[in-house]
PDB file of N, CA and C in Angstrom:
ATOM      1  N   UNK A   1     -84.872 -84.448 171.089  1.00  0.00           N
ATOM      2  CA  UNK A   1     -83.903 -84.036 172.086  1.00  0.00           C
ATOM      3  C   UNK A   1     -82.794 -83.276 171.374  1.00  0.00           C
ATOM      4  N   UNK A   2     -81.977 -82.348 172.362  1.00  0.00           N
ATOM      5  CA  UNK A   2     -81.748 -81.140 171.355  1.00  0.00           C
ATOM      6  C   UNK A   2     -80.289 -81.017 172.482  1.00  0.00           C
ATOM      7  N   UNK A   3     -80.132 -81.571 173.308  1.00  0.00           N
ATOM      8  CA  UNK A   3     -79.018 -81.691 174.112  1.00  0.00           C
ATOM      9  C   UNK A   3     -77.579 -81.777 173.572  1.00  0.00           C
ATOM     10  N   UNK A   4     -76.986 -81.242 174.001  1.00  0.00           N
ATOM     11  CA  UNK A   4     -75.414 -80.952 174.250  1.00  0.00           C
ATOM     12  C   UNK A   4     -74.482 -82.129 174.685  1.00  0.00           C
ATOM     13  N   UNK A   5     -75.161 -81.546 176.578  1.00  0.00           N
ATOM     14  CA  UNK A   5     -74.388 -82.256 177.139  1.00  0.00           C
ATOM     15  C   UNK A   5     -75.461 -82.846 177.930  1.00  0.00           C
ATOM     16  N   UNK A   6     -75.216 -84.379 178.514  1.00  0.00           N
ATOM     17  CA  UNK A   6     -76.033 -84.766 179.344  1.00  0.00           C
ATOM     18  C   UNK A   6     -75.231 -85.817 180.334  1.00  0.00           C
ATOM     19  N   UNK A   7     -75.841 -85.712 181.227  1.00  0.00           N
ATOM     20  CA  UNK A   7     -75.587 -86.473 182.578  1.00  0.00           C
ATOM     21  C   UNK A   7     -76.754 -87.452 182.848  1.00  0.00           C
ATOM     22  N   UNK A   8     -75.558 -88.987 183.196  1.00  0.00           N
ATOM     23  CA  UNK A   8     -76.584 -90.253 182.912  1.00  0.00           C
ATOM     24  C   UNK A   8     -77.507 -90.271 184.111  1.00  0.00           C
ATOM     25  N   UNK A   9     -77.166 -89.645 185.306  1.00  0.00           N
ATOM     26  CA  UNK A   9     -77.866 -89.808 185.996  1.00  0.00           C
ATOM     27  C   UNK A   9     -79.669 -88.636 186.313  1.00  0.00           C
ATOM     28  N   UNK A  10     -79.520 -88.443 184.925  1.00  0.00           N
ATOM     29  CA  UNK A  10     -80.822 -87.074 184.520  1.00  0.00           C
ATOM     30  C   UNK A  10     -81.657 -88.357 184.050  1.00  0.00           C
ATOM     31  N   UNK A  11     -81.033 -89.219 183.218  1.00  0.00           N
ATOM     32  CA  UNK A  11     -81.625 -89.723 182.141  1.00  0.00           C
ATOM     33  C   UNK A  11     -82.523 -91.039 182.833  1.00  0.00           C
ATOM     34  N   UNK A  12     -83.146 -91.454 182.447  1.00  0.00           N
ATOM     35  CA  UNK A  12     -84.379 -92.461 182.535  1.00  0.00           C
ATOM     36  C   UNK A  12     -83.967 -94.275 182.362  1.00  0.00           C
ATOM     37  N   UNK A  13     -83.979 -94.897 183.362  1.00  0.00           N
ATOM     38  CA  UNK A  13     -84.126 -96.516 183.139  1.00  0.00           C
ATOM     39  C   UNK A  13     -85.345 -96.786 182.205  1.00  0.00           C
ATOM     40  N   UNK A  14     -85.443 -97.313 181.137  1.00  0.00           N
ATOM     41  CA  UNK A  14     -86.127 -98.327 180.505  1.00  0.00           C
ATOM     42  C   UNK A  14     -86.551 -99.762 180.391  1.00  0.00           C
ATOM     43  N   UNK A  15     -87.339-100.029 181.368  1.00  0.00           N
ATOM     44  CA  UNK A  15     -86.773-102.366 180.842  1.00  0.00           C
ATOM     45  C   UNK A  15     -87.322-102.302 179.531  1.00  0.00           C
ATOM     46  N   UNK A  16     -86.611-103.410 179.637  1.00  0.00           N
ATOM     47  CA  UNK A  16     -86.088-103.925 177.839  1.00  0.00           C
ATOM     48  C   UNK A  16     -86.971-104.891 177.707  1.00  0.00           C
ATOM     49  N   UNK A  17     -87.338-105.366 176.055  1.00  0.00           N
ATOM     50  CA  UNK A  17     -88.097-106.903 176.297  1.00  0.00           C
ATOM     51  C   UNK A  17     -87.433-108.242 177.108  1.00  0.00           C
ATOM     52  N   UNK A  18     -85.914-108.040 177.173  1.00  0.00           N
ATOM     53  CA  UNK A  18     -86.114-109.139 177.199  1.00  0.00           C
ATOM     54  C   UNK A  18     -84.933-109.001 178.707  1.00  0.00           C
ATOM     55  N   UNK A  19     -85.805-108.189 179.598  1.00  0.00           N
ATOM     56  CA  UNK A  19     -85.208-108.065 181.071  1.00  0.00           C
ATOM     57  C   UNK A  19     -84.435-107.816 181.057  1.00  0.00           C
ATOM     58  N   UNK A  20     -83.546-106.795 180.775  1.00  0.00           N
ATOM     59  CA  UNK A  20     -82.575-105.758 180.902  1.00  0.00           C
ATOM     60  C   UNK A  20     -82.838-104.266 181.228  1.00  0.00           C
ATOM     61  N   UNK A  21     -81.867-103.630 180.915  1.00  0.00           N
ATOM     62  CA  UNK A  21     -82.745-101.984 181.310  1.00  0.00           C
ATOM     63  C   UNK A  21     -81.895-101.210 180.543  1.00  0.00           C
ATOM     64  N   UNK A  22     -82.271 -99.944 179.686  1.00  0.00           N
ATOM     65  CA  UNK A  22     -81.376 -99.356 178.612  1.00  0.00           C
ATOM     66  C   UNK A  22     -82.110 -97.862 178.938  1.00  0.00           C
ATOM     67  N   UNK A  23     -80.918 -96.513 178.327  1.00  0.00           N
ATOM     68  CA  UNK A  23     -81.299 -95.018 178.817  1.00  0.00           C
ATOM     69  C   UNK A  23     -80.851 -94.390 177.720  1.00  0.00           C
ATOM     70  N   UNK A  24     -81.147 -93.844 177.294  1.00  0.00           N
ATOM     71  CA  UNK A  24     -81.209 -93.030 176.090  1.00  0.00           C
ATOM     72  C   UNK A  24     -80.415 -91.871 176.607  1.00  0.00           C
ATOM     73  N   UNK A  25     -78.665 -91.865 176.785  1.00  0.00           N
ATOM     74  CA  UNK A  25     -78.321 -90.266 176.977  1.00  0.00           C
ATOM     75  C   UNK A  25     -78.326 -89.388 176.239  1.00  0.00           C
ATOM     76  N   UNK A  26     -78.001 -89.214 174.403  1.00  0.00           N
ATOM     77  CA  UNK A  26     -78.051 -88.464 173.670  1.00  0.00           C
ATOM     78  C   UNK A  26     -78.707 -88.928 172.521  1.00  0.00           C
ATOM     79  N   UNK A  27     -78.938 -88.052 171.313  1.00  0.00           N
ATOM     80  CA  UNK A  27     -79.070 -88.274 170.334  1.00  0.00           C
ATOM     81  C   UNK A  27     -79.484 -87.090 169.530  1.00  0.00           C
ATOM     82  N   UNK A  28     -79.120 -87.562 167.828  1.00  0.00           N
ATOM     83  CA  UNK A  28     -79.843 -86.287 167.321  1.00  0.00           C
ATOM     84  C   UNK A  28     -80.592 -87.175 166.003  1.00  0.00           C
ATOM     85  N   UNK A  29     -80.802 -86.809 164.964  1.00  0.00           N
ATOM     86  CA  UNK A  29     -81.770 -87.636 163.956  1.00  0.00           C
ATOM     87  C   UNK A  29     -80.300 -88.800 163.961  1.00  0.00           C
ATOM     88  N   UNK A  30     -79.349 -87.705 163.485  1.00  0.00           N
ATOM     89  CA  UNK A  30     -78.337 -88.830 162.882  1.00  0.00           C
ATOM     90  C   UNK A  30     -77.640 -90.060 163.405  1.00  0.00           C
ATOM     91  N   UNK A  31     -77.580 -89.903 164.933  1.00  0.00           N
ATOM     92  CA  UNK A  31     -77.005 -90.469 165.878  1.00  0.00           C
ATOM     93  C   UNK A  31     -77.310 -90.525 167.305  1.00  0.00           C
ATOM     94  N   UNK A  32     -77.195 -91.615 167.885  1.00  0.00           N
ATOM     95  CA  UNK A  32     -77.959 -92.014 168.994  1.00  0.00           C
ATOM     96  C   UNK A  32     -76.591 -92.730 170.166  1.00  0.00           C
ATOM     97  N   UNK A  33     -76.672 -92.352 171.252  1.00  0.00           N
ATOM     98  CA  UNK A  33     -75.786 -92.900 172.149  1.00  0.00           C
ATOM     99  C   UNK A  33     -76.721 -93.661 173.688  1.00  0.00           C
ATOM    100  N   UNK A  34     -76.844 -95.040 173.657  1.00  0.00           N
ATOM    101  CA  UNK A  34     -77.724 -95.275 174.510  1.00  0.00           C
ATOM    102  C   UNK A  34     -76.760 -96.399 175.154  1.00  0.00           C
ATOM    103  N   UNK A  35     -77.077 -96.334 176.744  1.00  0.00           N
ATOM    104  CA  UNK A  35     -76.673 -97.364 178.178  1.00  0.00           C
ATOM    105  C   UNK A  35     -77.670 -98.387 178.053  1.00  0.00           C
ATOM    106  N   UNK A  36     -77.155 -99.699 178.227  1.00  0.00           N
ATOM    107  CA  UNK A  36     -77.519-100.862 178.648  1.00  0.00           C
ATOM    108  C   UNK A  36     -76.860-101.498 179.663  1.00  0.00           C
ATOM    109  N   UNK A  37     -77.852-101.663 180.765  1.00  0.00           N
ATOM    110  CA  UNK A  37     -77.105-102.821 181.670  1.00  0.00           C
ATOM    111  C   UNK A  37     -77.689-104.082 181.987  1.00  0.00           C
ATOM    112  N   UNK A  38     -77.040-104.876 182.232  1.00  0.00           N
ATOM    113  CA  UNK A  38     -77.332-106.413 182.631  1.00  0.00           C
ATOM    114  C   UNK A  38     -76.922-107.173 183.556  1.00  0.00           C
ATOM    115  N   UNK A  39     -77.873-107.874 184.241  1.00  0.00           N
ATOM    116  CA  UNK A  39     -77.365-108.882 185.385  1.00  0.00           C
ATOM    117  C   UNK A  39     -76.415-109.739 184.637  1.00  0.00           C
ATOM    118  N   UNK A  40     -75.860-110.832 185.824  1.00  0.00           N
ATOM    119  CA  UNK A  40     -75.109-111.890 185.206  1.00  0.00           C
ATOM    120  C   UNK A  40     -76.332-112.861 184.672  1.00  0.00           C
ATOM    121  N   UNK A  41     -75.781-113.088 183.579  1.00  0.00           N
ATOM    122  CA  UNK A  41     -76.968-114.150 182.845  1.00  0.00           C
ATOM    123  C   UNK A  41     -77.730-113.656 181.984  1.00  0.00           C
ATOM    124  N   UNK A  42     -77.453-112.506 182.162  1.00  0.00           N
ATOM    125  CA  UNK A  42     -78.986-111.188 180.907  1.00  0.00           C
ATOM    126  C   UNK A  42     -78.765-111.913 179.295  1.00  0.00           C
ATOM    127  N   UNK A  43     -79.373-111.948 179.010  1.00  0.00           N
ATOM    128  CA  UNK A  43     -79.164-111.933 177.240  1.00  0.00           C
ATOM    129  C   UNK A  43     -79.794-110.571 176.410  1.00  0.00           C
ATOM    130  N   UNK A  44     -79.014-110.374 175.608  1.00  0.00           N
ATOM    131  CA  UNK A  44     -79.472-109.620 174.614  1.00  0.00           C
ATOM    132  C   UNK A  44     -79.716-110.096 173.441  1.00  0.00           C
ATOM    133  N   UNK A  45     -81.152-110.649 172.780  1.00  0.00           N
ATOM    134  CA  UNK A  45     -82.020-111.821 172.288  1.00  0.00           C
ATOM    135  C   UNK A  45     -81.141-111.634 170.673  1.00  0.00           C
ATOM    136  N   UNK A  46     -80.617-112.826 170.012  1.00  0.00           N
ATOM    137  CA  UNK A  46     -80.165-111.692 169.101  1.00  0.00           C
ATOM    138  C   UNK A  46     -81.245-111.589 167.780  1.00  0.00           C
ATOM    139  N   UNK A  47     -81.200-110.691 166.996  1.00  0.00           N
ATOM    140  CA  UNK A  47     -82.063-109.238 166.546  1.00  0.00           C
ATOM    141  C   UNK A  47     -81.450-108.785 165.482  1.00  0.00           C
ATOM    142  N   UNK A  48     -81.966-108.196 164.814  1.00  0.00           N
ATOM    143  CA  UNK A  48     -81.139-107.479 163.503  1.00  0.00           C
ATOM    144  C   UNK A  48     -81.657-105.636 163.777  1.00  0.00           C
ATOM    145  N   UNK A  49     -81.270-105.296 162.984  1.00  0.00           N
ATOM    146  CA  UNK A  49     -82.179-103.708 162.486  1.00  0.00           C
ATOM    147  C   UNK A  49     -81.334-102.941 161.467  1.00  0.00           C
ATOM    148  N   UNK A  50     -82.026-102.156 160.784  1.00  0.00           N
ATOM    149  CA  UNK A  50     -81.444-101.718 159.745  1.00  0.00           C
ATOM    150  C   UNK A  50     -80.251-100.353 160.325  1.00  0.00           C
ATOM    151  N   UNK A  51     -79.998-100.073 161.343  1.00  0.00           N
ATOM    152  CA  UNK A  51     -79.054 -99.070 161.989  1.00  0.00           C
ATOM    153  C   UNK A  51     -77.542 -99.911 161.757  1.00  0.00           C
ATOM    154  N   UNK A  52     -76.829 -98.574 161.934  1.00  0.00           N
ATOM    155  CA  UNK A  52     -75.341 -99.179 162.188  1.00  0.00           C
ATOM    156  C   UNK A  52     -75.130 -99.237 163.546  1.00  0.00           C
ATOM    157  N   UNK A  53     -74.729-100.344 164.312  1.00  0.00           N
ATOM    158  CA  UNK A  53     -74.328-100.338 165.676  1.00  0.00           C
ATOM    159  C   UNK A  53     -72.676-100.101 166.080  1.00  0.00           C
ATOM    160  N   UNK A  54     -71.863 -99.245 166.984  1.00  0.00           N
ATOM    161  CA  UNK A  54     -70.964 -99.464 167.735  1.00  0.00           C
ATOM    162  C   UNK A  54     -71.024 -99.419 168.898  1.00  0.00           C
ATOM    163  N   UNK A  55     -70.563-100.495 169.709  1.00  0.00           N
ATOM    164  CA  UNK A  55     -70.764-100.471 171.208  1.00  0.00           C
ATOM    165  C   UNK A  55     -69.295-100.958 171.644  1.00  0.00           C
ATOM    166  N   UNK A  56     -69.427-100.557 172.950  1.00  0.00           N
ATOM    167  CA  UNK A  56     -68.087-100.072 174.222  1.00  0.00           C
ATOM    168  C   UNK A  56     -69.020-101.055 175.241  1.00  0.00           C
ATOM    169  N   UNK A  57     -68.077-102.213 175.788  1.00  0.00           N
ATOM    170  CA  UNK A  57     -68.463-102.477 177.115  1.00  0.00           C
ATOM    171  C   UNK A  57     -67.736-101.730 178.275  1.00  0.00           C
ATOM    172  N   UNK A  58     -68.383-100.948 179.142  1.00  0.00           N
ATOM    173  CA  UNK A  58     -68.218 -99.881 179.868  1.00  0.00           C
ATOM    174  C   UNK A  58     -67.752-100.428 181.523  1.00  0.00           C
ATOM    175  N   UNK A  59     -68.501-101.891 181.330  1.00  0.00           N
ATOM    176  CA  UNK A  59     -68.458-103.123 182.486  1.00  0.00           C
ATOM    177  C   UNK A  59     -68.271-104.273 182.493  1.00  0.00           C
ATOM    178  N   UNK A  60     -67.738-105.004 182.922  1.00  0.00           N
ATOM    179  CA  UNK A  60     -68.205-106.388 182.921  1.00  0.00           C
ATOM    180  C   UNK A  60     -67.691-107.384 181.526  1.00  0.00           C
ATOM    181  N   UNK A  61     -68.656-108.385 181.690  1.00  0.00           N
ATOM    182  CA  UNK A  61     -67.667-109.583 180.373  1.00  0.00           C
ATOM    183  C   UNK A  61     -68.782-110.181 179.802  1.00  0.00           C
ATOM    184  N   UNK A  62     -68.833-110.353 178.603  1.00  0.00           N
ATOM    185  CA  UNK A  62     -69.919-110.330 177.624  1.00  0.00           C
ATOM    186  C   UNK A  62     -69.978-111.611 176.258  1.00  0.00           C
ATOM    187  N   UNK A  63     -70.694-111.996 176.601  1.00  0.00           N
ATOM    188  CA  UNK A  63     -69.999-113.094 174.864  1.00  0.00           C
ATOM    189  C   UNK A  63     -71.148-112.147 174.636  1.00  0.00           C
ATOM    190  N   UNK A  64     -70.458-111.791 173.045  1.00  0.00           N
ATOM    191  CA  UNK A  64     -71.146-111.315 171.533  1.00  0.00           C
ATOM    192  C   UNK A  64     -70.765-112.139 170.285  1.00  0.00           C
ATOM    193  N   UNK A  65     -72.240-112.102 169.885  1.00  0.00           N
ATOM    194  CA  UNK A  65     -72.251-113.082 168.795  1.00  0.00           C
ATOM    195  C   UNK A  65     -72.883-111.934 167.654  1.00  0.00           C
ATOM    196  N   UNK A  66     -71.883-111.821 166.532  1.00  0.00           N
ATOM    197  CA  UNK A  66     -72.512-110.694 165.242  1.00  0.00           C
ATOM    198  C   UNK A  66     -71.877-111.966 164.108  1.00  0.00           C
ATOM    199  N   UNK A  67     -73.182-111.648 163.233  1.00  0.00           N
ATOM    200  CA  UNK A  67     -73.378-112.687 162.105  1.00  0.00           C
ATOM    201  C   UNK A  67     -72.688-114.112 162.407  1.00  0.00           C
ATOM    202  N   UNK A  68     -73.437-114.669 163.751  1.00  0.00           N
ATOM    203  CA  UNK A  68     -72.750-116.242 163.612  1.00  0.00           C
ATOM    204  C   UNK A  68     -71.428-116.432 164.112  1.00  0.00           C
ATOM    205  N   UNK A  69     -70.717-115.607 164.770  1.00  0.00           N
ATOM    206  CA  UNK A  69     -69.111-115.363 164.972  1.00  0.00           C
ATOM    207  C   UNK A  69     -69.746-114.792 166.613  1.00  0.00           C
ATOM    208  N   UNK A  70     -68.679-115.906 167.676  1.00  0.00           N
ATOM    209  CA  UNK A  70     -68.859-115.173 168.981  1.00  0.00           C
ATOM    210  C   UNK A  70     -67.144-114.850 169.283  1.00  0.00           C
ATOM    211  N   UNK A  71     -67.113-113.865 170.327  1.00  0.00           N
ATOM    212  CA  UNK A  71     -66.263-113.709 170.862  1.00  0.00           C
ATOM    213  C   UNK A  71     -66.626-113.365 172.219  1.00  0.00           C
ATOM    214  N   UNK A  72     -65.714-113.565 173.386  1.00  0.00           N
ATOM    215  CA  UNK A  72     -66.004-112.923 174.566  1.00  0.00           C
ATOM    216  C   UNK A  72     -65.336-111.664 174.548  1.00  0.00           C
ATOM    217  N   UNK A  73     -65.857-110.959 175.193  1.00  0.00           N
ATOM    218  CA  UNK A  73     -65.410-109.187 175.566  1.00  0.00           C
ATOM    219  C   UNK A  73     -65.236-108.758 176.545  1.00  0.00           C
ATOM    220  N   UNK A  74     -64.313-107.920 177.129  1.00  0.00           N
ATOM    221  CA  UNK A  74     -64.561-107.492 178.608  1.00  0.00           C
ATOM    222  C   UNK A  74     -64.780-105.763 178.443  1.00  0.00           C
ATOM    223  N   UNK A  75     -64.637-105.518 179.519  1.00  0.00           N
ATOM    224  CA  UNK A  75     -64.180-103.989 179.712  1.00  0.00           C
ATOM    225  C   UNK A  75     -63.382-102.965 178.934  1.00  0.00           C
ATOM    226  N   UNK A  76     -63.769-102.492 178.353  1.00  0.00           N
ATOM    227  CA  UNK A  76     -62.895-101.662 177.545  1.00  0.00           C
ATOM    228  C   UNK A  76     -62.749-102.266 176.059  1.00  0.00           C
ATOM    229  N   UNK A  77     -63.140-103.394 175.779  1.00  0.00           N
ATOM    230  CA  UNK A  77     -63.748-103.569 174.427  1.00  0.00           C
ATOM    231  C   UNK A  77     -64.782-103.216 173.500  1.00  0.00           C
ATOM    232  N   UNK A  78     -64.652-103.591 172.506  1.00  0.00           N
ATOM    233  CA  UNK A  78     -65.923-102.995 171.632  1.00  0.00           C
ATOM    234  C   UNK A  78     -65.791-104.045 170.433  1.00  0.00           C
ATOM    235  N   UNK A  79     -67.063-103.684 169.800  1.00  0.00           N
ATOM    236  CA  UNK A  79     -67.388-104.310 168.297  1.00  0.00           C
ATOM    237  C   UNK A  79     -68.358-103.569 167.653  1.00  0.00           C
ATOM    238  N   UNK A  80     -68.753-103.811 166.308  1.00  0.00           N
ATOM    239  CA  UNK A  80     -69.117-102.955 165.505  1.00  0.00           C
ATOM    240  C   UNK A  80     -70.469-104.111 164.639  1.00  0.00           C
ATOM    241  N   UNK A  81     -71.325-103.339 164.616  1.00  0.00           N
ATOM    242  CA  UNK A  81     -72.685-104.513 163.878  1.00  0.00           C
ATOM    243  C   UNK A  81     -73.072-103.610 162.574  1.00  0.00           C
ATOM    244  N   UNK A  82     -72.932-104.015 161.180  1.00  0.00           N
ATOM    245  CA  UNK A  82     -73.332-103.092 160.421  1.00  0.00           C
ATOM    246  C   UNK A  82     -74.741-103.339 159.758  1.00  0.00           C
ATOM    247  N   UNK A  83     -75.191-102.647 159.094  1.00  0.00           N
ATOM    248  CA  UNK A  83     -76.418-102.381 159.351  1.00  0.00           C
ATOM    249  C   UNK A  83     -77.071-103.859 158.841  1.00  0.00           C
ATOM    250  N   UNK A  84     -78.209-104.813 159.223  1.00  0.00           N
ATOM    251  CA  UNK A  84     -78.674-105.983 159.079  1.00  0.00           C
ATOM    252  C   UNK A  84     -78.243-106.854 159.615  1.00  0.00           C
ATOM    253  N   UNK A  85     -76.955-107.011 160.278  1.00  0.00           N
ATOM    254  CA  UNK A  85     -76.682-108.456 160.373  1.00  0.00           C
ATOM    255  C   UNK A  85     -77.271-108.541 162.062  1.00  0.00           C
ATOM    256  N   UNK A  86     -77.550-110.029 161.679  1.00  0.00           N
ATOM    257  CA  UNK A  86     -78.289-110.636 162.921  1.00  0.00           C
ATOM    258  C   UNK A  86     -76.814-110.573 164.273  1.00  0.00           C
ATOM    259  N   UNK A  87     -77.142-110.033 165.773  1.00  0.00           N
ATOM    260  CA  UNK A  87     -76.373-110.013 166.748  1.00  0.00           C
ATOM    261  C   UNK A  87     -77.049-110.073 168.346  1.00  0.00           C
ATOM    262  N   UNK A  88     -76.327-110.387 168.922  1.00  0.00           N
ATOM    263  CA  UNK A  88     -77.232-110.579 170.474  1.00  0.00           C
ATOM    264  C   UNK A  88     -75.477-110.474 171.570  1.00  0.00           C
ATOM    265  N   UNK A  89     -76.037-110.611 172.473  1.00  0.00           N
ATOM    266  CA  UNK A  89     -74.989-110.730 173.607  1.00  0.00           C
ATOM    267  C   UNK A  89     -75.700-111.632 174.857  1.00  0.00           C
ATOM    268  N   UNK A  90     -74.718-112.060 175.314  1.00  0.00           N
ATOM    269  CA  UNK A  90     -74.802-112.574 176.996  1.00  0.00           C
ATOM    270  C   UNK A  90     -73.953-112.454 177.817  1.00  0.00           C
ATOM    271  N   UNK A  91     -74.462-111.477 178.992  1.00  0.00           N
ATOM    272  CA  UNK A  91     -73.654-111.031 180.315  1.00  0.00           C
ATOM    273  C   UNK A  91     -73.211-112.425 180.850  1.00  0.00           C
ATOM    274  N   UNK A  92     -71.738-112.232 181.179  1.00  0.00           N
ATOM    275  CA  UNK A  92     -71.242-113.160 182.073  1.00  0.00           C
ATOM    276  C   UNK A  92     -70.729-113.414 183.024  1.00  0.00           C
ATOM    277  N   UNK A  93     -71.329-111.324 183.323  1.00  0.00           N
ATOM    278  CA  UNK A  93     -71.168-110.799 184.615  1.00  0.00           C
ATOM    279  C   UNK A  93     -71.858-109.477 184.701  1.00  0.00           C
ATOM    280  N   UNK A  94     -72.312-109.332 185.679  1.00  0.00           N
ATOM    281  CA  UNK A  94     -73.027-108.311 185.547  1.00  0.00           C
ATOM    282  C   UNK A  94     -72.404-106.969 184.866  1.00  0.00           C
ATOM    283  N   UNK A  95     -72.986-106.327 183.917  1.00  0.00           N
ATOM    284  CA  UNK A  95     -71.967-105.490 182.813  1.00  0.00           C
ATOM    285  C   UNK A  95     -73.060-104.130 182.541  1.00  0.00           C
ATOM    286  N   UNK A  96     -72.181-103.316 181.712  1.00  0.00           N
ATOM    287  CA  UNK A  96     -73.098-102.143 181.016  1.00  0.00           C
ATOM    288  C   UNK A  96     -72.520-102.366 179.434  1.00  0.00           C
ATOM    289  N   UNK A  97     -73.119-102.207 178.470  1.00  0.00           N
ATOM    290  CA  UNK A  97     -73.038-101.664 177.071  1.00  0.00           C
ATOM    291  C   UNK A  97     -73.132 -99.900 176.947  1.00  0.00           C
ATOM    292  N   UNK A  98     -72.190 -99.376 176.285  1.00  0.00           N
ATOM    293  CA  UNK A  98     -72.713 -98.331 175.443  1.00  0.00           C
ATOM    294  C   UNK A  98     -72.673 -98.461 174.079  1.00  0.00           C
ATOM    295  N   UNK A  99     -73.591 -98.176 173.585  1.00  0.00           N
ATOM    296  CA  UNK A  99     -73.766 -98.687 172.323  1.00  0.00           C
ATOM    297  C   UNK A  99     -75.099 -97.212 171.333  1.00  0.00           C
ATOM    298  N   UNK A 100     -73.995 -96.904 170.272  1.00  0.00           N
ATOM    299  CA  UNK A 100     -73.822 -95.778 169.580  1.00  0.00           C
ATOM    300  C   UNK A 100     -74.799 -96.244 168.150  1.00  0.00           C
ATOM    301  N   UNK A 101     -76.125 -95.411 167.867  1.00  0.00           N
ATOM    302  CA  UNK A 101     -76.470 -95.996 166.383  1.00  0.00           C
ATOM    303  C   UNK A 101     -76.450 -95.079 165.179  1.00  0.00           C
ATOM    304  N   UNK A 102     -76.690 -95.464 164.100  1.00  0.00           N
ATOM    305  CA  UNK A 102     -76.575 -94.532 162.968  1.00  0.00           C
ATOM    306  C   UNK A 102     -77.557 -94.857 162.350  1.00  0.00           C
ATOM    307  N   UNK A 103     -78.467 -94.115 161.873  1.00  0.00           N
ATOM    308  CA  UNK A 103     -79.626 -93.451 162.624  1.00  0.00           C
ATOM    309  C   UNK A 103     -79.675 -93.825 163.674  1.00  0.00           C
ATOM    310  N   UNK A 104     -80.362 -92.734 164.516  1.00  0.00           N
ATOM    311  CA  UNK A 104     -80.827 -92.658 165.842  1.00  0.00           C
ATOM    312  C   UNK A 104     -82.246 -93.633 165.908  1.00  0.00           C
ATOM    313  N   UNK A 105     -82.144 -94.866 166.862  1.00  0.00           N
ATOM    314  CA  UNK A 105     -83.342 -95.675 166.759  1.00  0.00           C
ATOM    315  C   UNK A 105     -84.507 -94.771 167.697  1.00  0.00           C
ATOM    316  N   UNK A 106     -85.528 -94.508 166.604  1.00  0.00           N
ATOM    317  CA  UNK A 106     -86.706 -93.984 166.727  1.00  0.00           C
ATOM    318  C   UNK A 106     -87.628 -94.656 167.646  1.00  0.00           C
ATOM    319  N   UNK A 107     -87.541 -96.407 167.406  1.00  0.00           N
ATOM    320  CA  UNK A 107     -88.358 -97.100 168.556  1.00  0.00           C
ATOM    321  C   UNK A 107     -88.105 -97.295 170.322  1.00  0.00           C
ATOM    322  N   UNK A 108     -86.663 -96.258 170.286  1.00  0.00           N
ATOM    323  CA  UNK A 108     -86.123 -96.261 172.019  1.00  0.00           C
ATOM    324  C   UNK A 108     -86.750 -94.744 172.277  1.00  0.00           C
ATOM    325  N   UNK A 109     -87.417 -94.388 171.562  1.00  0.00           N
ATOM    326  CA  UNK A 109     -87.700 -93.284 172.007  1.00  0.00           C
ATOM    327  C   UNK A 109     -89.207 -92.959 172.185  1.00  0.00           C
ATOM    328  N   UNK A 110     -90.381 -93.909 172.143  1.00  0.00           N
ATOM    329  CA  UNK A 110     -91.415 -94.036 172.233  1.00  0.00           C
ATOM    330  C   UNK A 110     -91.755 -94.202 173.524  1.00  0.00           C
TER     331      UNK A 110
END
């Protein structure tokens, strides 16, 4: 993908493994900007990967847990996962993530 500019509503729902739904709006090798949303109750299983993560909750209220450390989050917060450490989330209301990687994850794009 070779895009500029994009509009989320061009872009594609995905379900997730673990019943959520995520959209790939941009990216280039280096960097990746992808939407996640979740019911109340969703989990995001937690997971590692070798990318750098930053994410923006765009919605809603979220406990995030990165390396063993939770905090709750709302709207207009963010946190930062660097590359390996184990992290997950749980909606505690129905919410969106945007969440930014370094490298661009190759397996959201299959």
């Amino acid at each position: 993908m070779t895009d500029i500019f994009a509009h989320a509503d061009e872009r594609t729902w995905t379900p997730t493994p673990d019943g959520n739904r995520r959209r790939v709006l941009v990216h280039t090798d280096e960097l990746m900007m992808v939407e996640f949303a979740f019911d109340k109750g969703g989990v995001g299983a937690l997971h590692s990967h070798p990318h750098v993560q930053a994410s923006y909750i765009a919605e809603g209220r979220f406990e995030v847990t990165v390396d063993g450390r939770s905090e709750i989050l709302e709207a207009g917060g963010s946190f930062i996962v660097p590359s390996n450490l184990v992290h997950g989330v749980k909606a505690l209301e129905a919410g969106r993530l945007v969440d930014s990687f370094a490298p661009h994850r190759a397996d959201f794009l299959v």
